[in-house]
C-alpha atoms as a PDB file:
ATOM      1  CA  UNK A   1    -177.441-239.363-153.587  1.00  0.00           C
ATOM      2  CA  UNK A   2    -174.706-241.375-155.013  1.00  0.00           C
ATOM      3  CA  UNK A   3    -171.529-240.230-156.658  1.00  0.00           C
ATOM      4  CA  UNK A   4    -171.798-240.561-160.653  1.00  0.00           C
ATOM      5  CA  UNK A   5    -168.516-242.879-161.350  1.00  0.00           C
ATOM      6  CA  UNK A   6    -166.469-241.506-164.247  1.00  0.00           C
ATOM      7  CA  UNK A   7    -164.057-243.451-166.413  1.00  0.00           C
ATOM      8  CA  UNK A   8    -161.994-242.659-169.875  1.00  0.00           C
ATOM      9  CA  UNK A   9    -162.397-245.164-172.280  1.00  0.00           C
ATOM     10  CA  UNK A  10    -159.275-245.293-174.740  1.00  0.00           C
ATOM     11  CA  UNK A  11    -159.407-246.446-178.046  1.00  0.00           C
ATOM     12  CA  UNK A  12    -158.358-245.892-181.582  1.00  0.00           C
ATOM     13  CA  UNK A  13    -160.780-244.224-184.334  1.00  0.00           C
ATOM     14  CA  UNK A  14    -160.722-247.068-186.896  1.00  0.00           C
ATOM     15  CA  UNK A  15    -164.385-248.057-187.470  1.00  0.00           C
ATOM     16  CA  UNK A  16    -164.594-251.251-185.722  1.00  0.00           C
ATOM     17  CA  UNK A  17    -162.811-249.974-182.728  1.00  0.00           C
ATOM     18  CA  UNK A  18    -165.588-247.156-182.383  1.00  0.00           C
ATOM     19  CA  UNK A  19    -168.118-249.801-182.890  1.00  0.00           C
ATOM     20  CA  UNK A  20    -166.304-251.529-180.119  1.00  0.00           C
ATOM     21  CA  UNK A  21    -165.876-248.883-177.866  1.00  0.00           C
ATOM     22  CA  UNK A  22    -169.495-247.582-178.488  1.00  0.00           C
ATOM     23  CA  UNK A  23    -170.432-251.128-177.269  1.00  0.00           C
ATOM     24  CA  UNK A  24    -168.672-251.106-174.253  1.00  0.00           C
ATOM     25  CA  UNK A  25    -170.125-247.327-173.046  1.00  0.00           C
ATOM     26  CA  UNK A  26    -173.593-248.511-173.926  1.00  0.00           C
ATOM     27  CA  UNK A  27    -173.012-251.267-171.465  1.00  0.00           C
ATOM     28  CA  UNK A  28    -171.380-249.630-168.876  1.00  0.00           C
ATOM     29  CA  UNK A  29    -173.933-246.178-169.179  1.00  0.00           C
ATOM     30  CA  UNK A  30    -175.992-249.061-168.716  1.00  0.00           C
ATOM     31  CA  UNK A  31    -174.915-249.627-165.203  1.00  0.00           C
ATOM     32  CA  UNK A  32    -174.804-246.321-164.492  1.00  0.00           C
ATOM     33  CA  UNK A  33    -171.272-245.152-165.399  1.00  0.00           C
ATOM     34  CA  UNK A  34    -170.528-242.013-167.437  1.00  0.00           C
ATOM     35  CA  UNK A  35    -168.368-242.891-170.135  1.00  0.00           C
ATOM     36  CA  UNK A  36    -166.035-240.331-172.146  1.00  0.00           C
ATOM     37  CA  UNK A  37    -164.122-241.618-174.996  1.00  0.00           C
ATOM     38  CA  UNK A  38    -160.368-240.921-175.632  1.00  0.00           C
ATOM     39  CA  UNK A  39    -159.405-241.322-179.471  1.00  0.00           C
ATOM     40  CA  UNK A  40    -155.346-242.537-179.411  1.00  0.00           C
ATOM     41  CA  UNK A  41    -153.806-242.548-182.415  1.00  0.00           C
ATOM     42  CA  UNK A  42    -151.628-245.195-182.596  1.00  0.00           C
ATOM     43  CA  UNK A  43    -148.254-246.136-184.729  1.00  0.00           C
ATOM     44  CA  UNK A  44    -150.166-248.585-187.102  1.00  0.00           C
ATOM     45  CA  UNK A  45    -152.729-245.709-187.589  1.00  0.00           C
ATOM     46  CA  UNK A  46    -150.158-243.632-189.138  1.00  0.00           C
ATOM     47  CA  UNK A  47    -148.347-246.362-190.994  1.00  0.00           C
ATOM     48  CA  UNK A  48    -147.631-245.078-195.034  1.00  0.00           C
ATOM     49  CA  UNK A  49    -146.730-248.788-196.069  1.00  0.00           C
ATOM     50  CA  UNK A  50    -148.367-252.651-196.354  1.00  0.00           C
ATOM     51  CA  UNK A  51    -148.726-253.183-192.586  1.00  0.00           C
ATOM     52  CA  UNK A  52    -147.209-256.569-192.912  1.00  0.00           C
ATOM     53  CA  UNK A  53    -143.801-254.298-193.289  1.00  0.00           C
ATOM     54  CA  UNK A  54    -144.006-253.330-189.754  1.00  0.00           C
ATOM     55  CA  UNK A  55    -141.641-255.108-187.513  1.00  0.00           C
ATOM     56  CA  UNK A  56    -142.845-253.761-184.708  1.00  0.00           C
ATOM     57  CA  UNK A  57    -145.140-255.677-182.420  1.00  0.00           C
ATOM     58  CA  UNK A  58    -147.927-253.724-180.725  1.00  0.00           C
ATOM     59  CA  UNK A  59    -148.413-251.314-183.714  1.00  0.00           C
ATOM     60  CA  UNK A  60    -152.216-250.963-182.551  1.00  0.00           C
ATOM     61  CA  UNK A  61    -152.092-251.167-178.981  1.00  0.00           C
ATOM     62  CA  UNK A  62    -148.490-249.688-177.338  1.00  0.00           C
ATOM     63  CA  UNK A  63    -149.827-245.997-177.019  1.00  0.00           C
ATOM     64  CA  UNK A  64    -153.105-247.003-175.687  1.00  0.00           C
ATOM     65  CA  UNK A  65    -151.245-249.123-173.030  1.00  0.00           C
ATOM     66  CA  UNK A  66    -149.124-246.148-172.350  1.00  0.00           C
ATOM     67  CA  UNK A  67    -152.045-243.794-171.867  1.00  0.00           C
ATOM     68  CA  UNK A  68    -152.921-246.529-169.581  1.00  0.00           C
ATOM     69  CA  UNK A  69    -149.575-246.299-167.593  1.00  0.00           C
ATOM     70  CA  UNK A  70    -150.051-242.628-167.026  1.00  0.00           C
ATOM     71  CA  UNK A  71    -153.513-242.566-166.266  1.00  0.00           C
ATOM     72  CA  UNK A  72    -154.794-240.453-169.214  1.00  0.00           C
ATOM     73  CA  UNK A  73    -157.191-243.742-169.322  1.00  0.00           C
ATOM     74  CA  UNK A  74    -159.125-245.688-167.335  1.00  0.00           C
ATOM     75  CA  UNK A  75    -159.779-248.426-169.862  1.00  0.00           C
ATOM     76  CA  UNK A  76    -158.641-249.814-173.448  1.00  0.00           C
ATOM     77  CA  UNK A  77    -160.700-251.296-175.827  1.00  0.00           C
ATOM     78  CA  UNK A  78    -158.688-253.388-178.505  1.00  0.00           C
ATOM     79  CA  UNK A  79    -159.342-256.355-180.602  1.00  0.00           C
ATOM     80  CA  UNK A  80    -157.550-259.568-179.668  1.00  0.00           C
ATOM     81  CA  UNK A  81    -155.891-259.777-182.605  1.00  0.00           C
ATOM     82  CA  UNK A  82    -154.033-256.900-182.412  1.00  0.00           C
ATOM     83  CA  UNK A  83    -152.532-257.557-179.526  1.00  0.00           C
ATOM     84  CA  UNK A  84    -148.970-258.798-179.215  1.00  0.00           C
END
């Protein structure tokens, strides 16, 4: 019997980024891979203001790259646009 592969899919919790990430699993659990899915909140999740008043590039996509860097996830999922 083979060994089930596991991976951690990270992503935010917006709508479209679920739809996203619920895309991805589908096609991976496809394949054969169990999926779980890591919700990261991320600084432009939080955000109080107009986002165009962020300076910050990466607002969407620097703590799911971190949980990336220390292995709390396998895999992102992010929209192209939001990256820097």
């Amino acid at each position: 019997m083979a060994d089930v592969v596991e991976v951690r899919l990270g992503t935010r919790g917006s709508p479209l980024a679920l739809w996203q990430a619920d895309w991805v699993t589908a096609e991976l659990e496809g394949l054969g891979v169990r999926v779980q899915r890591v919700l990261i909140e991320t600084t432009g999740d939080v955000r109080t203001g107009p986002i165009g008043q962020l300076a910050a590039q990466g607002v969407f996509t620097k703590e799911i790259q971190r949980a990336l860097l220390d292995r709390q996830i396998d895999l992102a999922v992010h929209s192209l646009k939001d990256l820097p």
